[in-house]
Protein backbone atom coordinates (compact mmCIF):
# COMPACT_ATOMS: atom_id res chain seq x y z
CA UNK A 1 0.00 0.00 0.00
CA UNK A 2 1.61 3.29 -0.54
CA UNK A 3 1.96 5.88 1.88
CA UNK A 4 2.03 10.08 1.44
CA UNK A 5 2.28 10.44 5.05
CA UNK A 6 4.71 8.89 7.32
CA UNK A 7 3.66 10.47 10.55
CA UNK A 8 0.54 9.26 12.47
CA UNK A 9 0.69 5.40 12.86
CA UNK A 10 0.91 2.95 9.88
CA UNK A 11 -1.22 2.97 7.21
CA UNK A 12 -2.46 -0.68 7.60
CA UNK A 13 -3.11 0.06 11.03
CA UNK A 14 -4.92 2.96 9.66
CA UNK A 15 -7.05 0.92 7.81
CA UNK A 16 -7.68 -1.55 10.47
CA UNK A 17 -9.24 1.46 12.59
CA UNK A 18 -11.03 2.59 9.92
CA UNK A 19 -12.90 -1.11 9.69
CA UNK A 20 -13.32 -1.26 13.67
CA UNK A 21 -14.98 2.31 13.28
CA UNK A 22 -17.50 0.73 10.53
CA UNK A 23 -18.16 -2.11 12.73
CA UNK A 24 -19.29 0.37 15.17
CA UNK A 25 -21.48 2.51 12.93
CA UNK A 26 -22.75 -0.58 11.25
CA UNK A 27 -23.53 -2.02 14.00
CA UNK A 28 -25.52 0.91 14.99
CA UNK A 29 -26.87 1.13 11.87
CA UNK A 30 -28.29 -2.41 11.36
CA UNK A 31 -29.38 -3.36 14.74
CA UNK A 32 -32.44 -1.42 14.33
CA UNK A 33 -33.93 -4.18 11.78
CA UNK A 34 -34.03 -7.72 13.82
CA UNK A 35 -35.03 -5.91 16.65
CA UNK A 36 -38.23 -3.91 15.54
CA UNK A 37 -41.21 -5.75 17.49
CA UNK A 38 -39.33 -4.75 20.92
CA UNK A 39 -38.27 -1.52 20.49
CA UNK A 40 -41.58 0.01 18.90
CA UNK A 41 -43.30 -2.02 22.01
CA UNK A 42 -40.46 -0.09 24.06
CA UNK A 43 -41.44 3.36 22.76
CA UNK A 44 -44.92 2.64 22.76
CA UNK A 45 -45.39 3.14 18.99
CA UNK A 46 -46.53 0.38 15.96
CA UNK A 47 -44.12 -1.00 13.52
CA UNK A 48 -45.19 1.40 11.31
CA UNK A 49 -44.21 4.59 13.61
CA UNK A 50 -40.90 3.21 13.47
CA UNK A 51 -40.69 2.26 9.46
CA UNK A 52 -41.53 5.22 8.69
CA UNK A 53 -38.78 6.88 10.23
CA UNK A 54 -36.22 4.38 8.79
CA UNK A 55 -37.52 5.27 5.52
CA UNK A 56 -36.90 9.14 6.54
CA UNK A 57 -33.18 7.89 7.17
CA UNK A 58 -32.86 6.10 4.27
CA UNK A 59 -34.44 9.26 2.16
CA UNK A 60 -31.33 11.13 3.30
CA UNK A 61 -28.83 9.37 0.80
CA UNK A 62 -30.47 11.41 -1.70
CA UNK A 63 -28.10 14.53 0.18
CA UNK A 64 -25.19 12.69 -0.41
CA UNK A 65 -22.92 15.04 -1.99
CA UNK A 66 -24.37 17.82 -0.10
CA UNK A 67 -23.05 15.47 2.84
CA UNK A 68 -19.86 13.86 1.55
CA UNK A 69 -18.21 17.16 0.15
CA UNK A 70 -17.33 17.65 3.87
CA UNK A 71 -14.84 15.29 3.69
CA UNK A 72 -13.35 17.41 0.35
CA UNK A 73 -13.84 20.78 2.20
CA UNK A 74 -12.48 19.95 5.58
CA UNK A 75 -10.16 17.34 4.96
CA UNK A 76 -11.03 13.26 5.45
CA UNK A 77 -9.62 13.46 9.21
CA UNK A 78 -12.27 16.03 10.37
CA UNK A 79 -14.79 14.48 8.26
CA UNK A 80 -13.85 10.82 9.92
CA UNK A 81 -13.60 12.12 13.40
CA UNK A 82 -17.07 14.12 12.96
CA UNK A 83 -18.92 11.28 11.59
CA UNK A 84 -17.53 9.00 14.51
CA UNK A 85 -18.48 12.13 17.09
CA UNK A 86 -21.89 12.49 16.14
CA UNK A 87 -22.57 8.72 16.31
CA UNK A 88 -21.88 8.90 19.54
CA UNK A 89 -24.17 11.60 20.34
CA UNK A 90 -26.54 9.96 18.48
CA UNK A 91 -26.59 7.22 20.71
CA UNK A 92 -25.93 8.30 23.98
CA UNK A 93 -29.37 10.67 23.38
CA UNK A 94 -31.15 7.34 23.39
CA UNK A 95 -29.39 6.24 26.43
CA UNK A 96 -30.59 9.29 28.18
CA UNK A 97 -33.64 9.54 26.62
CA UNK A 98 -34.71 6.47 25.77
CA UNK A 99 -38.26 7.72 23.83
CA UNK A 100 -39.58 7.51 20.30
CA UNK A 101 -38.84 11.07 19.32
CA UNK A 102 -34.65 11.13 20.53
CA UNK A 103 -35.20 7.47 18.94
CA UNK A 104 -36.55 9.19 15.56
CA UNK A 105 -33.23 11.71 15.87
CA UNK A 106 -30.74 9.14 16.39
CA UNK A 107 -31.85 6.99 13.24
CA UNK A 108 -31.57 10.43 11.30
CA UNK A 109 -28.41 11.27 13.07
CA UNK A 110 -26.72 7.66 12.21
CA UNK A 111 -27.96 8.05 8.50
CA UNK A 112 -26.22 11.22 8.51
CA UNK A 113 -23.36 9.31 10.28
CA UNK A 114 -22.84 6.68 7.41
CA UNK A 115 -23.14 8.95 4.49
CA UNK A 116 -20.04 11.05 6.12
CA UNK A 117 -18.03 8.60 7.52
CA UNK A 118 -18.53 6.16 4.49
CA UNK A 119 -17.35 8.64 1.62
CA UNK A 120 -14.45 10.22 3.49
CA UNK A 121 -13.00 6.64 4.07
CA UNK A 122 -13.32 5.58 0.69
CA UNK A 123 -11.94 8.67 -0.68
CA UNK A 124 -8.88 8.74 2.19
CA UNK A 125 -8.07 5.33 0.81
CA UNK A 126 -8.08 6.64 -2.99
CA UNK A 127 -5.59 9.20 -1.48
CA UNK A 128 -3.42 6.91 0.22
CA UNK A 129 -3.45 3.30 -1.16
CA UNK A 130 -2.35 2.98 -4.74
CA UNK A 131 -4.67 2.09 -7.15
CA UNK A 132 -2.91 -1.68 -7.90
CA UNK A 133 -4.05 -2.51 -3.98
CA UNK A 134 -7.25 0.24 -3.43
CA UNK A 135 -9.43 -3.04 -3.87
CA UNK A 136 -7.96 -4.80 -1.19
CA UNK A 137 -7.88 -2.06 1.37
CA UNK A 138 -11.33 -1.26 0.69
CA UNK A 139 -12.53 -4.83 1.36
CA UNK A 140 -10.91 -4.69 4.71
CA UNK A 141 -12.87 -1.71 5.52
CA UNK A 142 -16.14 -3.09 4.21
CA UNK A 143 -16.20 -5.88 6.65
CA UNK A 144 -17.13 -3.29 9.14
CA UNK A 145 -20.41 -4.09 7.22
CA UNK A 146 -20.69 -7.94 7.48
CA UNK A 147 -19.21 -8.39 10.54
CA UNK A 148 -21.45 -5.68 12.32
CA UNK A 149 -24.58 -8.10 11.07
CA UNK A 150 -22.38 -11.40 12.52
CA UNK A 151 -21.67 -10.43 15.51
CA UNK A 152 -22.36 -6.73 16.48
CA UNK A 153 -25.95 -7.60 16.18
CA UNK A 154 -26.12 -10.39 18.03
CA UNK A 155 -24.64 -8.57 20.67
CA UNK A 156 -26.96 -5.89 20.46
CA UNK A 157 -29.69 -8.84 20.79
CA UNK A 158 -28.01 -10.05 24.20
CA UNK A 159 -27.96 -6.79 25.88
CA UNK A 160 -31.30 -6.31 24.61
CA UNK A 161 -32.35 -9.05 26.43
CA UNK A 162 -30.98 -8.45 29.47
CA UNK A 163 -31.13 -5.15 30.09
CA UNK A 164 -34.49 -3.52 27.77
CA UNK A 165 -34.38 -2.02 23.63
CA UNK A 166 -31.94 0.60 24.94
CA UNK A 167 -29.50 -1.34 26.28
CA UNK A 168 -26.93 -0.99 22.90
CA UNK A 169 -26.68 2.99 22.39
CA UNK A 170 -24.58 3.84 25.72
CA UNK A 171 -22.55 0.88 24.66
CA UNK A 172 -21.71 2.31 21.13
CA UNK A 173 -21.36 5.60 22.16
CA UNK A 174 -18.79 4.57 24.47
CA UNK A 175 -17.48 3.06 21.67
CA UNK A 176 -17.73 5.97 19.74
CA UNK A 177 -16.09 7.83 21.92
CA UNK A 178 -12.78 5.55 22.08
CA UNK A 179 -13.04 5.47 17.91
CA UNK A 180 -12.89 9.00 18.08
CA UNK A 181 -9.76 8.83 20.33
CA UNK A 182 -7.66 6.22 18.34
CA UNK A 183 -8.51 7.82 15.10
CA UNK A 184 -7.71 11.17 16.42
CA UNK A 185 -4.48 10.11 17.47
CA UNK A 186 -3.85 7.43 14.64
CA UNK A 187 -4.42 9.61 11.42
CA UNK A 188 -2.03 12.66 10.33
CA UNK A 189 -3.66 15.87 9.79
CA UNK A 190 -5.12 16.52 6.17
CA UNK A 191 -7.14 19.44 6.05
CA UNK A 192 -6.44 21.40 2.72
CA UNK A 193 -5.44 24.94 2.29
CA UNK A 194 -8.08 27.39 2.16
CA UNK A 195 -7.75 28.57 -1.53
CA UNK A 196 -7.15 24.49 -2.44
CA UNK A 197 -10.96 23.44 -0.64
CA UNK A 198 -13.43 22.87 -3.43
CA UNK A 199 -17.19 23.93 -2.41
CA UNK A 200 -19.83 21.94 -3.20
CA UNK A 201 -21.21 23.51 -6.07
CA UNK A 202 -17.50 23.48 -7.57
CA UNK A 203 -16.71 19.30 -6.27
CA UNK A 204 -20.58 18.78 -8.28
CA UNK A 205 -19.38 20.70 -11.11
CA UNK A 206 -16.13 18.19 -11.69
CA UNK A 207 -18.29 15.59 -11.00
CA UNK A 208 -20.78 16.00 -13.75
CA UNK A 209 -18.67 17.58 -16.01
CA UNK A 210 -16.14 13.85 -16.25
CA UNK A 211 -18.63 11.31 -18.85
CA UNK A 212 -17.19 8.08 -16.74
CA UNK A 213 -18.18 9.44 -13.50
CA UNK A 214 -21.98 9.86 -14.66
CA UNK A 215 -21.13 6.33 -15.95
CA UNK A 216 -20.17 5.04 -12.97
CA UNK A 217 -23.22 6.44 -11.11
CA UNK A 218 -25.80 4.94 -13.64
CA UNK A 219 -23.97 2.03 -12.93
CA UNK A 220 -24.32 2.17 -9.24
CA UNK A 221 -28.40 2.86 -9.55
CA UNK A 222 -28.51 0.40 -12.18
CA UNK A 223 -26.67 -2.60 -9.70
CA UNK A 224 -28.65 -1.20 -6.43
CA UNK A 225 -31.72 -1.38 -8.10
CA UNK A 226 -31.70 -5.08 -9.34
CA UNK A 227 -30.44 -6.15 -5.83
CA UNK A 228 -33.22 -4.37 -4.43
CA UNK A 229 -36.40 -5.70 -6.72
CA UNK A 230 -35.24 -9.20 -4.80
CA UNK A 231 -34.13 -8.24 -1.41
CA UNK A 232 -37.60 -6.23 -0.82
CA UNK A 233 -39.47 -9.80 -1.10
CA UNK A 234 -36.79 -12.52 -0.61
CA UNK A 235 -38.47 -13.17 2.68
CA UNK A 236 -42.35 -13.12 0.94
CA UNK A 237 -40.62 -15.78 -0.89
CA UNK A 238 -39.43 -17.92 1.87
CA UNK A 239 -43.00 -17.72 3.57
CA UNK A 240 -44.86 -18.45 0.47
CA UNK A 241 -42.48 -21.39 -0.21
CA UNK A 242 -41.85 -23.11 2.89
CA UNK A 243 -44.49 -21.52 5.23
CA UNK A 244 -41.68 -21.11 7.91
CA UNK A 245 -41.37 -17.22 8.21
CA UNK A 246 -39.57 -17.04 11.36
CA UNK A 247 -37.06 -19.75 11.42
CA UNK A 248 -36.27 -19.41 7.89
CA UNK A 249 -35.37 -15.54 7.96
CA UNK A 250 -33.45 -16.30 10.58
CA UNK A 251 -31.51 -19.00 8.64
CA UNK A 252 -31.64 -16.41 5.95
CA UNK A 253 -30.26 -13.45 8.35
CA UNK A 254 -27.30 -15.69 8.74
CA UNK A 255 -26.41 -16.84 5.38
CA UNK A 256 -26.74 -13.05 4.14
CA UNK A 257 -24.33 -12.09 6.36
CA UNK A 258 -22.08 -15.17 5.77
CA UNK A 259 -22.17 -14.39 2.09
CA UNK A 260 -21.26 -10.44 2.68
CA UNK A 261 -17.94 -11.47 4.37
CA UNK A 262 -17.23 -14.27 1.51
CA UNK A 263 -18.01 -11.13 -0.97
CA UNK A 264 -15.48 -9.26 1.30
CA UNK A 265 -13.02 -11.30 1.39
CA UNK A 266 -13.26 -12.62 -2.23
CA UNK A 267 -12.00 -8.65 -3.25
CA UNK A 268 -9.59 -8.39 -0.70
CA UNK A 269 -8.13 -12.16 -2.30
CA UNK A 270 -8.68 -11.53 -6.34
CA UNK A 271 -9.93 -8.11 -7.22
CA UNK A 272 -6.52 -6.28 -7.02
CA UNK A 273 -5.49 -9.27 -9.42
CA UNK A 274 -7.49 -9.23 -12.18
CA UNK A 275 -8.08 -5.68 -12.63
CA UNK A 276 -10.68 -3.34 -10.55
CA UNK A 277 -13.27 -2.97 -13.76
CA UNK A 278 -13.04 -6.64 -14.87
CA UNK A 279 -13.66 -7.78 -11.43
CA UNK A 280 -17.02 -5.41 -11.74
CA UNK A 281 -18.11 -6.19 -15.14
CA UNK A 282 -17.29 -10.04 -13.95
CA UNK A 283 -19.70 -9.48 -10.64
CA UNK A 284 -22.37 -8.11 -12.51
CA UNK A 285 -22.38 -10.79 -14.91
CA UNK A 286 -22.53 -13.08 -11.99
CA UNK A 287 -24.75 -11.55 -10.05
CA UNK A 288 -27.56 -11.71 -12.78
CA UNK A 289 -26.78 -15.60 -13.75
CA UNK A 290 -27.58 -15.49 -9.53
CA UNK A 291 -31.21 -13.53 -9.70
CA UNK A 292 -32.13 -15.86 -12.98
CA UNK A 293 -31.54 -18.89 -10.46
CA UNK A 294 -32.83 -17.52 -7.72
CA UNK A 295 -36.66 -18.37 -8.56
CA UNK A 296 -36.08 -22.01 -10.00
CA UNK A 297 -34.47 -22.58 -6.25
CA UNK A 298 -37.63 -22.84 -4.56
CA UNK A 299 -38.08 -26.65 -4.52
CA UNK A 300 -36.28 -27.44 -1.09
CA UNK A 301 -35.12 -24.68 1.90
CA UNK A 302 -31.53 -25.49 1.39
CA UNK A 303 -31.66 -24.71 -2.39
CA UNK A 304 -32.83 -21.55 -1.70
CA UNK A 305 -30.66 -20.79 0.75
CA UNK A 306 -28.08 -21.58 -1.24
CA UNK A 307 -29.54 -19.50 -4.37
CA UNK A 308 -29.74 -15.99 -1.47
CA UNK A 309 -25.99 -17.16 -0.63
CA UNK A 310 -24.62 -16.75 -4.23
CA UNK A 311 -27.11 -13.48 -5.04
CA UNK A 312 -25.87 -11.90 -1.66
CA UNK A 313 -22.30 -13.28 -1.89
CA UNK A 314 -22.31 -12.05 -6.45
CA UNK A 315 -23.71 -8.29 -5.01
CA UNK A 316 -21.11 -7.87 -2.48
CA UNK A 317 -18.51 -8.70 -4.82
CA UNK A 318 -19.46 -6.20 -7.27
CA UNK A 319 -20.33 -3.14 -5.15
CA UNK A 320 -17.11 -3.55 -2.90
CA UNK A 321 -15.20 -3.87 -6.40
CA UNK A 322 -16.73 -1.04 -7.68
CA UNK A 323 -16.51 1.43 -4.75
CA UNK A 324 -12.31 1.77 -5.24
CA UNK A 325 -13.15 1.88 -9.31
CA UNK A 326 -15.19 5.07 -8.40
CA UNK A 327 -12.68 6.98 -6.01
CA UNK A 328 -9.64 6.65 -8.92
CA UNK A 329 -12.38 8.76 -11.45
CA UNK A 330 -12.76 12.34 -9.69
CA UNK A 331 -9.72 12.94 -7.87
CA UNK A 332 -10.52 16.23 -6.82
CA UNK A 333 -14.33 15.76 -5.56
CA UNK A 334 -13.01 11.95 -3.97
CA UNK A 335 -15.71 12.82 -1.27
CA UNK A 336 -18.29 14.05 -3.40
CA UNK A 337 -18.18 11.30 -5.74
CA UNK A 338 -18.08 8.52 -3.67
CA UNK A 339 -21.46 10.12 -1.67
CA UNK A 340 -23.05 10.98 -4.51
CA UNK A 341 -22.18 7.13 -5.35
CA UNK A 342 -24.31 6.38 -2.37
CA UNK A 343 -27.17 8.49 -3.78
CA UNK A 344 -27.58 6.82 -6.94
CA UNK A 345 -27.32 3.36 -4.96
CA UNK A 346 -30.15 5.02 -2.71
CA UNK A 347 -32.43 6.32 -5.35
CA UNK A 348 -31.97 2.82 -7.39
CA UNK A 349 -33.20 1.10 -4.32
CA UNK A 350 -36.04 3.45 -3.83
CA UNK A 351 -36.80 2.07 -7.23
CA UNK A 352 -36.52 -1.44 -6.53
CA UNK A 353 -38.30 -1.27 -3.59
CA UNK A 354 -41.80 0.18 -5.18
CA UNK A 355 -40.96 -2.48 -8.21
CA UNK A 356 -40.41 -5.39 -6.11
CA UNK A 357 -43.60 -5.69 -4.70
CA UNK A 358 -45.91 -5.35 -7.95
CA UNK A 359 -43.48 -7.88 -10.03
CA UNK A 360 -43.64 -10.12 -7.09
CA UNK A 361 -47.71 -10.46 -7.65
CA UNK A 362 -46.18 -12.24 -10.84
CA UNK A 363 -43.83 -14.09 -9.19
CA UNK A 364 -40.18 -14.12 -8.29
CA UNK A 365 -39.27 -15.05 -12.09
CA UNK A 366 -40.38 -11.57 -12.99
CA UNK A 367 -38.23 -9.71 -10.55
CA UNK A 368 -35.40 -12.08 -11.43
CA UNK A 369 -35.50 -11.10 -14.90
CA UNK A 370 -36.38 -7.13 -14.44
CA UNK A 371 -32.77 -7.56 -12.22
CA UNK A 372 -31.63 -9.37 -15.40
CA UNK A 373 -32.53 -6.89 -17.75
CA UNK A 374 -30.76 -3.90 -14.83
CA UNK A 375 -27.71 -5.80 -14.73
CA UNK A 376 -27.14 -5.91 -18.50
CA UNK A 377 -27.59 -2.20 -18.66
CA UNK A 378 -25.17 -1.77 -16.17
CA UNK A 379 -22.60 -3.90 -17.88
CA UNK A 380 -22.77 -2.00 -21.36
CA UNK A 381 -22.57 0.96 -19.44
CA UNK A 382 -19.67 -0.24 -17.57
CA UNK A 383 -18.17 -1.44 -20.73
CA UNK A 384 -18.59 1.60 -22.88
CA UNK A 385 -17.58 4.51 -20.76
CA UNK A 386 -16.32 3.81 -17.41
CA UNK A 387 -12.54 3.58 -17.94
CA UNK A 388 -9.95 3.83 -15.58
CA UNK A 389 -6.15 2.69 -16.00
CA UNK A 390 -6.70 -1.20 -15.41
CA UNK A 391 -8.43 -2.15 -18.74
């Protein structure tokens, strides 16, 4: 990995704080779902309270680059060490105040949280890790995403248990709290000169004016709509199939996140090698041979189980080989890309989510081959115009 800054500790200790402080937001991030019988019962609010204001934090990808170009204005340190502060206060609110509305501002908060602290540690490591390795050290950061579902989670479920919904937040923002420290003390100083800070309207300029980087974003709708027109109703499938709702989302909450860290760890082993944009055009092409299979898995639980293992495990693959393909395109708006990045992922789900439903009435074949049909899209686009310098 290459290095511009020898002070601070090493980079790949860098990098291995970086992925402890995604566990940690993850974590907070994605506890929320398994758990949302007990805590709307714990606010005194219905399911639907409570799903509405995920949807609210979800909505807020759509201000990515409004979000991320604090991480090109102010430097990817302060960016990093803001989005780990304000998780903090985001959870130790609920600790105090452990009702539905400081429960509504923390969910906003975190979303906030993730859109920051993703996009400025994506585009530190385009800064710092040379493009021949960016795949691998993004990987290592993006099991802060997995492992937050394998084990944070779980966690999260014990305390939960044991101590009421709010047990987790003073936790994490303890947590938070020690990120902050390490990471403060870890990473050099970055911030860039005054006249050198591009404003938003300037890092959205560069961004719109460079053909491959409104590529890459089509791209990025394209891929997180497909995997969303089957992950809105994978688990209408398994009920409709097997008629066991509870224990097989369960067995399906674990293979997901079993497959994440394979995807994970499949780029850290092979993406580097065979190039950053073959490894995406090679995931995509995977991933829809994975939703085409998907429906004609249906005849036995373990054959589906298998099929959400290879769709989960295909996705993962491609959008953690794609993320370091995006920060080598826009150099000077890393930040802004990569958030924007998360907008278009965003606003393709949003997509997927109203289509899944009505294509499901038809059955899982149809959303298999509307995916199908999103994939191939993306891969011409990918093909024709988003070129970096590995081919």
């Amino acid at each position: 990995m290459n290095e511009t800054n020898t002070s601070g500790a090493s980079l790949s200790v860098r990098i291995a704080l970086i992925a402890v402080a995604r566990f940690i937001t993850n974590t907070g991030y994605r506890m929320i779902y398994p758990f949302l019988p007990v805590i709307a019962r714990g606010v005194g609010v219905d399911l639907q309270a409570i799903a509405l204001a995920i949807t609210a934090r979800s909505s807020l990808g759509l201000a990515g680059p409004l979000l991320g170009s604090v991480g090109d204005r102010y430097g990817r340190k302060a960016a990093m060490l803001g989005g780990i502060g304000l998780l903090s206060v985001a959870m130790l609110i609920v600790g105090l105040w452990p009702t539905f509305p400081t429960l509504v501002v923390s969910l906003l908060l975190v979303g906030i949280v993730k859109i920051i602290l993703d996009s400025s540690i994506q585009a530190y490591i385009g800064d710092h890790v040379s493009y021949a390795r960016r795949g691998q050290a993004i990987a290592i950061t993006e099991l802060g995403w997995s492992t937050a579902f394998l084990f944070g989670v779980p966690v999260a479920g014990w305390l939960i248990a044991r101590a009421g919904w709010a047990a987790p937040f003073p936790l994490l923002a303890l947590l938070g709290v020690v990120m902050f420290l390490l990471l403060w003390r870890a990473i050099p100083a970055d911030a860039p000169h005054a006249d050198s800070r591009p404003s938003l309207a300037a890092g959205v300029r560069l961004v719109l004016a460079h053909r491959p980087a409104l590529a890459g974003l089509i791209v990025a709708l394209l891929v997180g709509g497909a995997n969303e027109l089957v992950n809105i109703v994978f688990g209408a499938w398994l009920e409709v199939s097997f008629g066991l709702q509870v224990a097989a989302l369960g067995l399906a909450s674990a293979v997901i996140g079993v497959a994440e860290l394979a995807g994970e760890g499949t780029v850290a082993a092979f993406t580097d090698r065979i190039g950053l944009r073959r490894a995406v055009a090679l995931g995509i092409v995977l991933s829809a041979l994975s939703a085409l299979a998907l429906p004609l898995l249906d005849d036995t639980l373990p054959g589906a189980l298998a099929g959400l293992f290879f769709f989960y495990l295909t996705f993962e693959f491609t959008y953690v080989s794609f993320l370091p393909l995006m920060t080598e395109l826009v150099p000077g708006a890393r930040a802004t890309l990569m958030a924007g990045n998360y907008a278009a992922v965003s606003v393709g789900r949003m997509v997927g989510a109203l289509a899944g439903p009505l294509l499901f009435e038809i059955g899982l074949l149809a959303n298999g081959i509307t995916a199908v049909v999103a994939e191939v899209v993306a891969l011409a686009v990918l093909l024709a115009f988003v070129r970096t310098g590995d081919g």
